[in-house]
N, C-alpha and C. Protein backbone atom coordinates (compact mmCIF):
# COMPACT_ATOMS: atom_id res chain seq x y z
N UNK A 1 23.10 -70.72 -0.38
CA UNK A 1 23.92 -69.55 -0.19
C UNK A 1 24.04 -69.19 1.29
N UNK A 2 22.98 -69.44 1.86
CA UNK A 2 23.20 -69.03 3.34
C UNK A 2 24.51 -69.71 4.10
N UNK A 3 24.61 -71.15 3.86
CA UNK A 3 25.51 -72.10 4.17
C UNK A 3 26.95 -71.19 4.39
N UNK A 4 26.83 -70.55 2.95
CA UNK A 4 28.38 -69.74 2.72
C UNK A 4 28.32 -69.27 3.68
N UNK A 5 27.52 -68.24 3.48
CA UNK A 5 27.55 -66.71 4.23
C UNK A 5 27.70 -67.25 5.86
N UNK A 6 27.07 -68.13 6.46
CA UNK A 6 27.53 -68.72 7.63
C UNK A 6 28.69 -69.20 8.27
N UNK A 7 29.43 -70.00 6.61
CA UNK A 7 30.74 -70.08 6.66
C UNK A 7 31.85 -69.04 7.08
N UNK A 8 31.75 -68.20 5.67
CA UNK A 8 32.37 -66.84 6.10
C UNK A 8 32.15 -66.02 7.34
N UNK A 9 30.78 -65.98 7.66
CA UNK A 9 31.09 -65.73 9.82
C UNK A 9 31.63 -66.21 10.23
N UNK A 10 31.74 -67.77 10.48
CA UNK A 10 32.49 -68.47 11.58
C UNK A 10 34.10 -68.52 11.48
N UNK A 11 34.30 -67.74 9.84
CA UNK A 11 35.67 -67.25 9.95
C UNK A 11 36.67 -66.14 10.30
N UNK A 12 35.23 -65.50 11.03
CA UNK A 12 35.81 -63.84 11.68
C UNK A 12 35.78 -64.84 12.92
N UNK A 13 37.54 -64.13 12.98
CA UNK A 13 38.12 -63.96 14.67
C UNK A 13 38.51 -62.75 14.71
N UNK A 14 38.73 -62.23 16.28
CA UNK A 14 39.63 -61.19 16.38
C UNK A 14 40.53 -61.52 17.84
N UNK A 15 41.68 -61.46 17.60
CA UNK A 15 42.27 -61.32 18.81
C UNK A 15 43.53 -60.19 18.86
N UNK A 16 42.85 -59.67 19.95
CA UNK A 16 43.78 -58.33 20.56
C UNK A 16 44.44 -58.85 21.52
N UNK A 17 45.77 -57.97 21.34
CA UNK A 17 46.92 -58.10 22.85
C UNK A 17 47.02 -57.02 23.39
N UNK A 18 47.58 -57.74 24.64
CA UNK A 18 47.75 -55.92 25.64
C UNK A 18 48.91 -56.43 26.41
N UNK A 19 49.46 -55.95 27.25
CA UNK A 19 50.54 -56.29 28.09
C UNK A 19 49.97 -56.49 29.45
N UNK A 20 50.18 -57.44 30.46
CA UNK A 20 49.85 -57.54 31.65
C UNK A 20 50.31 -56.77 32.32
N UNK A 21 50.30 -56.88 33.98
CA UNK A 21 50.62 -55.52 35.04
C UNK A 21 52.44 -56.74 34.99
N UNK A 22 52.97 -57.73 34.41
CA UNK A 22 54.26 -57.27 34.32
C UNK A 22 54.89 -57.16 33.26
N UNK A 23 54.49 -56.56 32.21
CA UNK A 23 54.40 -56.02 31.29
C UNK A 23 54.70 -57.20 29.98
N UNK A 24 54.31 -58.44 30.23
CA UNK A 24 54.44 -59.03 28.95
C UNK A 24 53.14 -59.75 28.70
N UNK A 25 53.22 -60.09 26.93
CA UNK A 25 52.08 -60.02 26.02
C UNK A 25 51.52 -60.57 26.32
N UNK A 26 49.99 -60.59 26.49
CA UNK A 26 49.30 -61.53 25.99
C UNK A 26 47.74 -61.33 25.43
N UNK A 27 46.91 -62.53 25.00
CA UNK A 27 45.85 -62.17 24.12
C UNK A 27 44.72 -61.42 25.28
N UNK A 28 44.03 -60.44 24.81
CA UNK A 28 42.85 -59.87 25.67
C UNK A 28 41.74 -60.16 25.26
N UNK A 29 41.58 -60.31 23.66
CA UNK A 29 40.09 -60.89 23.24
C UNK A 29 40.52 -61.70 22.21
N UNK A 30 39.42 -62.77 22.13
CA UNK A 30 39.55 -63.90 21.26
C UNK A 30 38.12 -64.04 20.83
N UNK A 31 38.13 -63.76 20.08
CA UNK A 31 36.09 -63.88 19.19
C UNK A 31 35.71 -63.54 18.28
N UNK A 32 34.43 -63.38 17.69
CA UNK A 32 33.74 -62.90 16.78
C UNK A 32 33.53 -61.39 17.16
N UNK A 33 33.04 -60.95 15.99
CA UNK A 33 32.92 -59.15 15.89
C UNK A 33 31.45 -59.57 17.01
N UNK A 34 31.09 -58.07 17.24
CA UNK A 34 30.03 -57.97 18.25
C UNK A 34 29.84 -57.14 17.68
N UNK A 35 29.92 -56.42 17.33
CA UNK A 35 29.39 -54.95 16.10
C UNK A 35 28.76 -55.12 14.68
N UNK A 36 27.60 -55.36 14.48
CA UNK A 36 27.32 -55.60 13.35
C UNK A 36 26.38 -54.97 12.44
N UNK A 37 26.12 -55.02 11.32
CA UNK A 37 25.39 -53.93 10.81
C UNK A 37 24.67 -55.46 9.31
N UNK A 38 23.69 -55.41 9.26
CA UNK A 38 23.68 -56.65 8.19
C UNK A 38 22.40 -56.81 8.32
N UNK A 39 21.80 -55.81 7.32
CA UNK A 39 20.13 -55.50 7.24
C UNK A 39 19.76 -57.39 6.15
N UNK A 40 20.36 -57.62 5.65
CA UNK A 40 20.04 -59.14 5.24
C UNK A 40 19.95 -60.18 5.97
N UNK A 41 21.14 -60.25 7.27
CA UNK A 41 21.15 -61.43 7.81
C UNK A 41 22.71 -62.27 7.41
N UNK A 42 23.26 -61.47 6.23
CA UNK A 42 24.11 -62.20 5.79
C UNK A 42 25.59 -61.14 5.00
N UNK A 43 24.58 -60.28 4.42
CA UNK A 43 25.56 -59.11 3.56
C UNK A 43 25.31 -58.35 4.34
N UNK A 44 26.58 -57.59 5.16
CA UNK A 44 26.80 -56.58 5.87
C UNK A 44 28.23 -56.06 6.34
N UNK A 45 28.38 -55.20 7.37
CA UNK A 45 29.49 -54.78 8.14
C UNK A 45 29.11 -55.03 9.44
N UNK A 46 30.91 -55.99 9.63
CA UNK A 46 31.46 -56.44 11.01
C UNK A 46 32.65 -56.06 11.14
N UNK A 47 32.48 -54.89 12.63
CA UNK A 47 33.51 -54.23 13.17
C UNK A 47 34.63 -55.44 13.55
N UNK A 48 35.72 -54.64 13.16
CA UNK A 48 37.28 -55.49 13.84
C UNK A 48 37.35 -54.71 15.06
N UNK A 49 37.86 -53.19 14.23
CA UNK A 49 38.69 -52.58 15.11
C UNK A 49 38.12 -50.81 15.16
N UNK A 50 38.48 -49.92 15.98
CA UNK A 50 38.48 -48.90 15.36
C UNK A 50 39.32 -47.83 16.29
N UNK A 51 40.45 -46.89 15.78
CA UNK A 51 41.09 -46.51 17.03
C UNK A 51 41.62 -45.30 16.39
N UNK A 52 42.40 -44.36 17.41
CA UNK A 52 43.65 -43.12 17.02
C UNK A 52 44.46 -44.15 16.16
N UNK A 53 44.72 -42.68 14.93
CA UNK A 53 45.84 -43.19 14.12
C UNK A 53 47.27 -43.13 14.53
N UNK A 54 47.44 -42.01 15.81
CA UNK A 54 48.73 -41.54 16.15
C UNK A 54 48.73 -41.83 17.99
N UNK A 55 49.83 -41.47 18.34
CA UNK A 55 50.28 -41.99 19.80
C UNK A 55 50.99 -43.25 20.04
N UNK A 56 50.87 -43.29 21.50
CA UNK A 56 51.12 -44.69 21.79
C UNK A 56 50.12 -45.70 21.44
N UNK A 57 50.21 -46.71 21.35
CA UNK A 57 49.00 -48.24 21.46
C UNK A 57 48.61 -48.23 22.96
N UNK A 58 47.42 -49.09 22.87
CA UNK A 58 47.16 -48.94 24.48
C UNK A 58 47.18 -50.17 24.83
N UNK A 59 48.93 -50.73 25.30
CA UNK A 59 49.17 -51.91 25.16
C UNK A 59 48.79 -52.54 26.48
N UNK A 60 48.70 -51.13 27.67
CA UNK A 60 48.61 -51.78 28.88
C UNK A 60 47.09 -52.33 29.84
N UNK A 61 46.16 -51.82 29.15
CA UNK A 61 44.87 -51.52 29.39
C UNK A 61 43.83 -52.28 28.05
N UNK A 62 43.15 -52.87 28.45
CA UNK A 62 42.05 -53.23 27.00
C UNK A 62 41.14 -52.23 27.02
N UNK A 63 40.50 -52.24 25.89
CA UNK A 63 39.40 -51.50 25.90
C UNK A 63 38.89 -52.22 24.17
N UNK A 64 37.37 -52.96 23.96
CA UNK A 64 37.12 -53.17 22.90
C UNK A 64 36.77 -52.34 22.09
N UNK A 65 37.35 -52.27 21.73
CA UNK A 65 37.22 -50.87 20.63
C UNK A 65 36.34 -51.85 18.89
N UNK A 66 36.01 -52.47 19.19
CA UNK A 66 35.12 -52.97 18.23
C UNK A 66 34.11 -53.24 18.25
N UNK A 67 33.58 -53.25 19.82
CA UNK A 67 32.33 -52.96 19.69
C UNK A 67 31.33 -52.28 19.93
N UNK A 68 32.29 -51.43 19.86
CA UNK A 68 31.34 -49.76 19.47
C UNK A 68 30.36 -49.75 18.31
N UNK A 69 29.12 -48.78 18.48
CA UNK A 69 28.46 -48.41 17.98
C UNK A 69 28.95 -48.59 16.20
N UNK A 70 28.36 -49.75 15.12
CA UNK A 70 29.12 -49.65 13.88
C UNK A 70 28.72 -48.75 12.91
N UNK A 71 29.95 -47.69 12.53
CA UNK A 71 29.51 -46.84 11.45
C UNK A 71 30.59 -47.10 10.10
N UNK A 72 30.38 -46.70 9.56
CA UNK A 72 31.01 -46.93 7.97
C UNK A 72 32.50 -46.00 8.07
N UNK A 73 32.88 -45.02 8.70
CA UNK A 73 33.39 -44.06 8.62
C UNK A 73 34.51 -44.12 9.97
N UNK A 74 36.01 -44.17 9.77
CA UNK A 74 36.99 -43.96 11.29
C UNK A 74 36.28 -42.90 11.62
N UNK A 75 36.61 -42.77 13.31
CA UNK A 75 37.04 -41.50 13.77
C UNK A 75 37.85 -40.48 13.35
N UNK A 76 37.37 -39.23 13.52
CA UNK A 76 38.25 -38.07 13.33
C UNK A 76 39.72 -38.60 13.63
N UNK A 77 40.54 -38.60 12.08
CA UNK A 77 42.12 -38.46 12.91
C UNK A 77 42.22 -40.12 12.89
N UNK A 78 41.05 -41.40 12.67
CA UNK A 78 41.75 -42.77 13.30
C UNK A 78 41.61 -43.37 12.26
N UNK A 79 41.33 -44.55 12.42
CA UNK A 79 40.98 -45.37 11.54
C UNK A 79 39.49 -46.27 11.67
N UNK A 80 39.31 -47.57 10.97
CA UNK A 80 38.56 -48.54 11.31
C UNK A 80 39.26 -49.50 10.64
N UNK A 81 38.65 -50.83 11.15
CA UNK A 81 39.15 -52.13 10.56
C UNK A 81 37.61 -52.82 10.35
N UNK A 82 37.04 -53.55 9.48
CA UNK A 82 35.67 -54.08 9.05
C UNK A 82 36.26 -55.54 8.11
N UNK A 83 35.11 -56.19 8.39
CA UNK A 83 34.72 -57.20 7.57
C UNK A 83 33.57 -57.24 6.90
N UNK A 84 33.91 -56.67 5.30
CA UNK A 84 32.20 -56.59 4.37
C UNK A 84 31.90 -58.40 3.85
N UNK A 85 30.75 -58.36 4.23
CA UNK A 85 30.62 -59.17 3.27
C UNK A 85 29.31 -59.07 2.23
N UNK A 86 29.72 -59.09 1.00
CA UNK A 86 28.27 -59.20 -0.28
C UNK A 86 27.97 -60.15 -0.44
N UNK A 87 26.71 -59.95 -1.01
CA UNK A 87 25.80 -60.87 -1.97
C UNK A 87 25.43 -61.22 -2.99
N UNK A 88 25.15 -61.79 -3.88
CA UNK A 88 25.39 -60.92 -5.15
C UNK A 88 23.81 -60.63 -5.53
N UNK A 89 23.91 -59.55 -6.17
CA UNK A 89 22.74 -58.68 -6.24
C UNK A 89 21.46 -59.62 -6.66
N UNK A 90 20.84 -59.23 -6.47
CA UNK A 90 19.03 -60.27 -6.69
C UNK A 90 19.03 -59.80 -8.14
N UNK A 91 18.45 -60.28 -9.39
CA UNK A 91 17.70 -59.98 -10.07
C UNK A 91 16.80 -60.00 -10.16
N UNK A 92 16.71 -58.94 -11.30
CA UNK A 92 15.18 -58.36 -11.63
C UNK A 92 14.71 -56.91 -10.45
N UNK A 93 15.56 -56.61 -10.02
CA UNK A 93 15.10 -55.32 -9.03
C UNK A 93 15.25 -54.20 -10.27
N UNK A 94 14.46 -53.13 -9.56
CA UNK A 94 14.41 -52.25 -10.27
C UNK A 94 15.47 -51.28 -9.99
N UNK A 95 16.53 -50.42 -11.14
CA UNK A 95 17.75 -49.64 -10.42
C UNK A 95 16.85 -48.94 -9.66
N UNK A 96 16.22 -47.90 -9.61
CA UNK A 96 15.49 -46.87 -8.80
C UNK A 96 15.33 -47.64 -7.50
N UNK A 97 14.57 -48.66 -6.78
CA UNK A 97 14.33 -49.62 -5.64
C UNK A 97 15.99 -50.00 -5.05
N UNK A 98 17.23 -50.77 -5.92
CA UNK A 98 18.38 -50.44 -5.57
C UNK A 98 18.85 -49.51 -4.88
N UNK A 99 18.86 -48.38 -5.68
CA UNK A 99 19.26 -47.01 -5.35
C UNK A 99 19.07 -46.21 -3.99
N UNK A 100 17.86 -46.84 -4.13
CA UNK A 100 16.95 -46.13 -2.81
C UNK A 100 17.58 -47.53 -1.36
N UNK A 101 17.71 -48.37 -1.78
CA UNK A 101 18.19 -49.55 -0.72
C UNK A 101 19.41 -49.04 -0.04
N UNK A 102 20.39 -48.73 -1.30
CA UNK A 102 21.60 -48.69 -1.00
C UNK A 102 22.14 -47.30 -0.20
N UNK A 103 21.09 -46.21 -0.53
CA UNK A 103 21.47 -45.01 -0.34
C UNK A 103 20.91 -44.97 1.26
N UNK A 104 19.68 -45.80 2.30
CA UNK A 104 19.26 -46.10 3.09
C UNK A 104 20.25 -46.49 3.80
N UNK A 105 20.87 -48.21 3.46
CA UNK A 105 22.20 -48.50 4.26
C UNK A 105 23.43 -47.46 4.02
N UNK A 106 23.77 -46.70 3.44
CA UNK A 106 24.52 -45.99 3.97
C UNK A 106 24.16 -45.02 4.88
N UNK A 107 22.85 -44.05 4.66
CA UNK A 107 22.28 -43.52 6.27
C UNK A 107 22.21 -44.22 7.66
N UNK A 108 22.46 -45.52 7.51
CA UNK A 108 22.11 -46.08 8.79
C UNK A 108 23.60 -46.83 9.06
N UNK A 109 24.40 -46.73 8.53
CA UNK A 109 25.80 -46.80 8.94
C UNK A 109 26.28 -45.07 9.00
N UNK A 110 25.68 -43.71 8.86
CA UNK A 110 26.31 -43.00 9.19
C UNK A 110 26.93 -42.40 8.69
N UNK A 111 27.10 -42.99 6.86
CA UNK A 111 27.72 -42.14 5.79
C UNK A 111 26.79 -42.07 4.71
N UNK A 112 25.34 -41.42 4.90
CA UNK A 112 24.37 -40.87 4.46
C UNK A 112 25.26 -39.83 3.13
N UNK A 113 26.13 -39.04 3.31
CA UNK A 113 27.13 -37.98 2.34
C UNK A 113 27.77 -39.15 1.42
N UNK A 114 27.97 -40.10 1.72
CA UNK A 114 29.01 -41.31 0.84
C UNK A 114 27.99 -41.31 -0.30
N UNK A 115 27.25 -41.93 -0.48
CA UNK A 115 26.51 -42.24 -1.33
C UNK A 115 26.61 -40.82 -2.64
N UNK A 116 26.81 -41.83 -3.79
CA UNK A 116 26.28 -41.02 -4.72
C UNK A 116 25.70 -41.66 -5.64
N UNK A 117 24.95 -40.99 -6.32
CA UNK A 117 23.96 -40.95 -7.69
C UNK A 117 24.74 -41.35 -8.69
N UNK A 118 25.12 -42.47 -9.68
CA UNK A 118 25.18 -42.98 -11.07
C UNK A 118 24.86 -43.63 -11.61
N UNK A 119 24.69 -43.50 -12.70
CA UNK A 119 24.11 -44.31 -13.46
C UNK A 119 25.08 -46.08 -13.67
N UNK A 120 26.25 -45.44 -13.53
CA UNK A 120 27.61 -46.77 -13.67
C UNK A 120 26.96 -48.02 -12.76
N UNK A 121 26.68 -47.39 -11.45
CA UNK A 121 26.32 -48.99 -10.63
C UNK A 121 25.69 -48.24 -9.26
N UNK A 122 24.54 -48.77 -8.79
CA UNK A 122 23.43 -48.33 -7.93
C UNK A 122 24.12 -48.05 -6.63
N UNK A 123 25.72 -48.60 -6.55
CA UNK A 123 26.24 -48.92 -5.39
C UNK A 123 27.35 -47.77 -4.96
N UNK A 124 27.66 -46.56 -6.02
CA UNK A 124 28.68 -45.81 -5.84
C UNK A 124 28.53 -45.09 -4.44
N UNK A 125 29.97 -44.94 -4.30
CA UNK A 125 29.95 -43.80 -2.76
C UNK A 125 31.27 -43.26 -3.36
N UNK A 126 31.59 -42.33 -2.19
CA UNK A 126 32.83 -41.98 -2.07
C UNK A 126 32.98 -41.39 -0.77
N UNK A 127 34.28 -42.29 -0.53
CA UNK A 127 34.74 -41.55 1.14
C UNK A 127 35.57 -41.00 1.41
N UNK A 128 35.62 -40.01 2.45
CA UNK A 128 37.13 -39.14 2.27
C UNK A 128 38.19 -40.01 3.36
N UNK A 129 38.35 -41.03 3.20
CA UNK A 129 39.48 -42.25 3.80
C UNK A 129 40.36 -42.87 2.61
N UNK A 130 41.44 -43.46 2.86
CA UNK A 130 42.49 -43.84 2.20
C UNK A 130 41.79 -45.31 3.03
N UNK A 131 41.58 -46.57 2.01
CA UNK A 131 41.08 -47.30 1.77
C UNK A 131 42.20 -48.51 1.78
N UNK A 132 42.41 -49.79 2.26
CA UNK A 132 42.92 -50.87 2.36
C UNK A 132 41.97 -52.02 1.94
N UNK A 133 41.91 -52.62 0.89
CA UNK A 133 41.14 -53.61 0.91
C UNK A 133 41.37 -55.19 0.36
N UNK A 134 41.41 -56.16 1.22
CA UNK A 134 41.93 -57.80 0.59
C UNK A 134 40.62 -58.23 0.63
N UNK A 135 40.56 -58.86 -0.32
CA UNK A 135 39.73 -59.78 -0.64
C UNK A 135 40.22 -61.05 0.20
N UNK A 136 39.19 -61.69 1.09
CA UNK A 136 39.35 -62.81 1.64
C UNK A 136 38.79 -63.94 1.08
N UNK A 137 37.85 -63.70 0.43
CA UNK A 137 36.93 -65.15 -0.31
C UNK A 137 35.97 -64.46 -1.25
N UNK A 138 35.93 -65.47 -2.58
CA UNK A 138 35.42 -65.22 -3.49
C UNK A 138 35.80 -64.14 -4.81
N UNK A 139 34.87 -63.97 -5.34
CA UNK A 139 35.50 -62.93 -6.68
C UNK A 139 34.47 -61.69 -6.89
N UNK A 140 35.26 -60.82 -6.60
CA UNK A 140 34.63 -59.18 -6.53
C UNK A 140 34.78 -58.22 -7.60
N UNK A 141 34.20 -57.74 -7.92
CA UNK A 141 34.09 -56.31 -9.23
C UNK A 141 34.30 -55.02 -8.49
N UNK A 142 35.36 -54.69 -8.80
CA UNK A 142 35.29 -53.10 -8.40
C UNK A 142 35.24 -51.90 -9.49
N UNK A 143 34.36 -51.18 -9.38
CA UNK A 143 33.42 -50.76 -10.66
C UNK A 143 33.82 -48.96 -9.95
N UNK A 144 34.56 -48.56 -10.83
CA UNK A 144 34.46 -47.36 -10.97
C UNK A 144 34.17 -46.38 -11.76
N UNK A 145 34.27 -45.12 -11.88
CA UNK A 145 33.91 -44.10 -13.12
C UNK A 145 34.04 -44.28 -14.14
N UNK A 146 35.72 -44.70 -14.54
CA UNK A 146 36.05 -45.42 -15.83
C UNK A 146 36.46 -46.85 -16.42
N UNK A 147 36.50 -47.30 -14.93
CA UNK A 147 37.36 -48.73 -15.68
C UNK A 147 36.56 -49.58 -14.10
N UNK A 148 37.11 -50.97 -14.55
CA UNK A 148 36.40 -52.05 -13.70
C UNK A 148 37.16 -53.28 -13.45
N UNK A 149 37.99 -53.55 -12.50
CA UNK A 149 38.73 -54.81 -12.17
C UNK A 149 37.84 -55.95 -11.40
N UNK A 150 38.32 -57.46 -11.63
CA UNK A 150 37.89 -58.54 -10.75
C UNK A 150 39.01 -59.08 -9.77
N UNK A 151 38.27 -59.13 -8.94
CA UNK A 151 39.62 -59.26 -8.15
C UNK A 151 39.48 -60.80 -6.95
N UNK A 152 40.21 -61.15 -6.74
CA UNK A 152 40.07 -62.85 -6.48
C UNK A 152 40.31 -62.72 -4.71
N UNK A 153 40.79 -63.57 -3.95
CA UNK A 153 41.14 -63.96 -2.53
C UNK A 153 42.59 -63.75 -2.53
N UNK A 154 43.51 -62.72 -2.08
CA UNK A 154 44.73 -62.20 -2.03
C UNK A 154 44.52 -60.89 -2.82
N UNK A 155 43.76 -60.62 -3.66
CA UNK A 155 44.16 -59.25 -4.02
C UNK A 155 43.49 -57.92 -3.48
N UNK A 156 44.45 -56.84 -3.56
CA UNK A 156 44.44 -55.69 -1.98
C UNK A 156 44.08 -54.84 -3.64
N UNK A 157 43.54 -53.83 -2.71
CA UNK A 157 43.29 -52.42 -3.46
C UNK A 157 43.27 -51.45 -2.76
N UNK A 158 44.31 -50.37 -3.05
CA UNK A 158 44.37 -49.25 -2.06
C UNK A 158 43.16 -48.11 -2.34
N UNK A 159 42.24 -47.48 -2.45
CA UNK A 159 41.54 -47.16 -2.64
C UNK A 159 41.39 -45.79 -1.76
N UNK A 160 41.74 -44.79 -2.62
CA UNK A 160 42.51 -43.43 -2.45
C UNK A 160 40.87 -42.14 -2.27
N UNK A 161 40.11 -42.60 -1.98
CA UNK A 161 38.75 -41.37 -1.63
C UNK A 161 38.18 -40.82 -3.52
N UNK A 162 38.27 -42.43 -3.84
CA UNK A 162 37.70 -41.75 -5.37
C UNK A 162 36.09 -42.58 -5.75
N UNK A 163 35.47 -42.57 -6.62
CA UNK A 163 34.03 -42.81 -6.35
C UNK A 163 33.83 -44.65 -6.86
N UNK A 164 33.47 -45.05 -6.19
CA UNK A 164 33.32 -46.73 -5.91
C UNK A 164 32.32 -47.21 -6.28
N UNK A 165 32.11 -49.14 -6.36
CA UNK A 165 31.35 -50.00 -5.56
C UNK A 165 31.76 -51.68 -5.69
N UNK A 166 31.12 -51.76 -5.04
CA UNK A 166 31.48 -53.60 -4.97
C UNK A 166 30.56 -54.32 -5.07
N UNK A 167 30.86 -55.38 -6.42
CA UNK A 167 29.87 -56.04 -6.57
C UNK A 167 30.36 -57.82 -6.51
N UNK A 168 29.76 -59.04 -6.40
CA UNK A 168 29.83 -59.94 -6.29
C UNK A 168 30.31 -60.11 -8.00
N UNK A 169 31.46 -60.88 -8.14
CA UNK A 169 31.61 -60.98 -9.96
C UNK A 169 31.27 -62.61 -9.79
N UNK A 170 30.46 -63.37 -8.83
CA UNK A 170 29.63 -64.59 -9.12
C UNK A 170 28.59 -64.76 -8.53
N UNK A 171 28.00 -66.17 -8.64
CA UNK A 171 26.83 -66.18 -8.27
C UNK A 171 27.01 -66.95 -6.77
N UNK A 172 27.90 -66.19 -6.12
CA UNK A 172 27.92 -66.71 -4.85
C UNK A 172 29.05 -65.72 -4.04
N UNK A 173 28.48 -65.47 -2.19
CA UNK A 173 29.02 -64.42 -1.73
C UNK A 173 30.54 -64.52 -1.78
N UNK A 174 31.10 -63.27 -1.44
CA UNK A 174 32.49 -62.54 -1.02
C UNK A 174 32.56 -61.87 0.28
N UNK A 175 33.70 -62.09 0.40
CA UNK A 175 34.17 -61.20 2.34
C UNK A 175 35.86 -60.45 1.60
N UNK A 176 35.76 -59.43 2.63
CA UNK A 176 36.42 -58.53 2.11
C UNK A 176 36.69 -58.18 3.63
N UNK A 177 38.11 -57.56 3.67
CA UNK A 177 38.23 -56.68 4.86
C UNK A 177 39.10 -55.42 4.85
N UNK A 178 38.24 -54.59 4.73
CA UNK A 178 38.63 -52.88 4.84
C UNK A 178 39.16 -51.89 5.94
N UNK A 179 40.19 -51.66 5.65
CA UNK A 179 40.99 -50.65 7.13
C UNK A 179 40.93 -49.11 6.10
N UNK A 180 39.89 -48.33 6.83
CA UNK A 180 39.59 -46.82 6.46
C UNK A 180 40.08 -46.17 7.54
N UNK A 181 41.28 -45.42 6.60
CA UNK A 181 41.85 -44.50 7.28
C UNK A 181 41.70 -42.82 7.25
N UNK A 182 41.33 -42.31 8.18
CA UNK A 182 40.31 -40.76 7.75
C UNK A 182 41.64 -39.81 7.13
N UNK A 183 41.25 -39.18 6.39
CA UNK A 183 41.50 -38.13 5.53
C UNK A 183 41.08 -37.18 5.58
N UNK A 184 39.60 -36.52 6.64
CA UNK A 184 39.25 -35.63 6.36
C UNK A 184 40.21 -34.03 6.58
N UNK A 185 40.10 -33.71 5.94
CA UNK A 185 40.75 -31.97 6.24
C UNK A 185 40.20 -31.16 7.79
């Protein structure tokens, strides 16, 4: 399994453009995320992007805006861009030991409030962002309050600030990439 999960890194790129001083395009970064959050080694969050939702672009000037400090949550007013990737859950853990795992990594990404308590799946949150999500590799469960889809490599889910989680629907990882867009009031 590691093999994968290695795989799926060496398939994050990012490249940003900006405009030169005579004002035409070109690339400013070409690489891997530098922002990472991945208490396994393998299942975690890797920053893309993260910026204002409104204005101009800041086509003329770089600035990496990905590798900022990684939290789970845009800026007031922006967005984020991430690459999750899961694992699929260990058996034989105990839900309570889960619970307590999962509710940890979300304090240490910063959305300590996301997290909630159910019984449905150890993994629920809810965020106040309007949610973008493709599946890039593998096959994922998205497990909510009432109902539960699998969802393959091409399929998007808009995911509107209602209560979640994501689980591996095999016995081998998934990458996913999420653009959270804030909502808060």
């Amino acid at each position: 399994m590691q093999t994968q999960i290695e795989n799926l890194k060496k398939s994050m790129r990012r490249i940003v453009t900006i405009n030169d001083e005579n004002g035409r395009s070109k690339i400013a970064l070409d690489g891997e995320p530098e922002s990472v959050f991945s208490p396994t080694g393998g299942q975690g969050l890797y920053n893309i992007w993260s910026d204002k939702s409104s204005g101009p672009p800041d086509r003329d000037e770089f600035v990496d805006r990905g590798k900022e400090v990684l939290k789970l949550l845009p800026p007031d007013g922006g967005f984020t861009a991430k690459w999750f990737i899961l694992e699929p859950p260990v058996d034989g853990l105990p839900a309570d030991q889960v619970r307590a795992m999962n509710k940890a990594m979300f304090g240490e990404v910063g959305a300590a409030d996301a997290y909630v308590v159910s019984e449905r799946d150890p993994g629920m949150h809810i965020t106040p962002t309007t949610d973008i999500i493709v599946v890039v590799n593998g096959r994922l469960r998205l497990i909510l309050d009432e109902d539960e889809a699998v969802l393959e490599a091409g399929s998007v889910v808009i995911q509107q600030g209602t209560s979640h989680a994501w689980v591996c629907a095999e016995n081998e990882p998934a990458m996913f990439v999420a653009i959270l867009v804030d909502r808060r009031e």
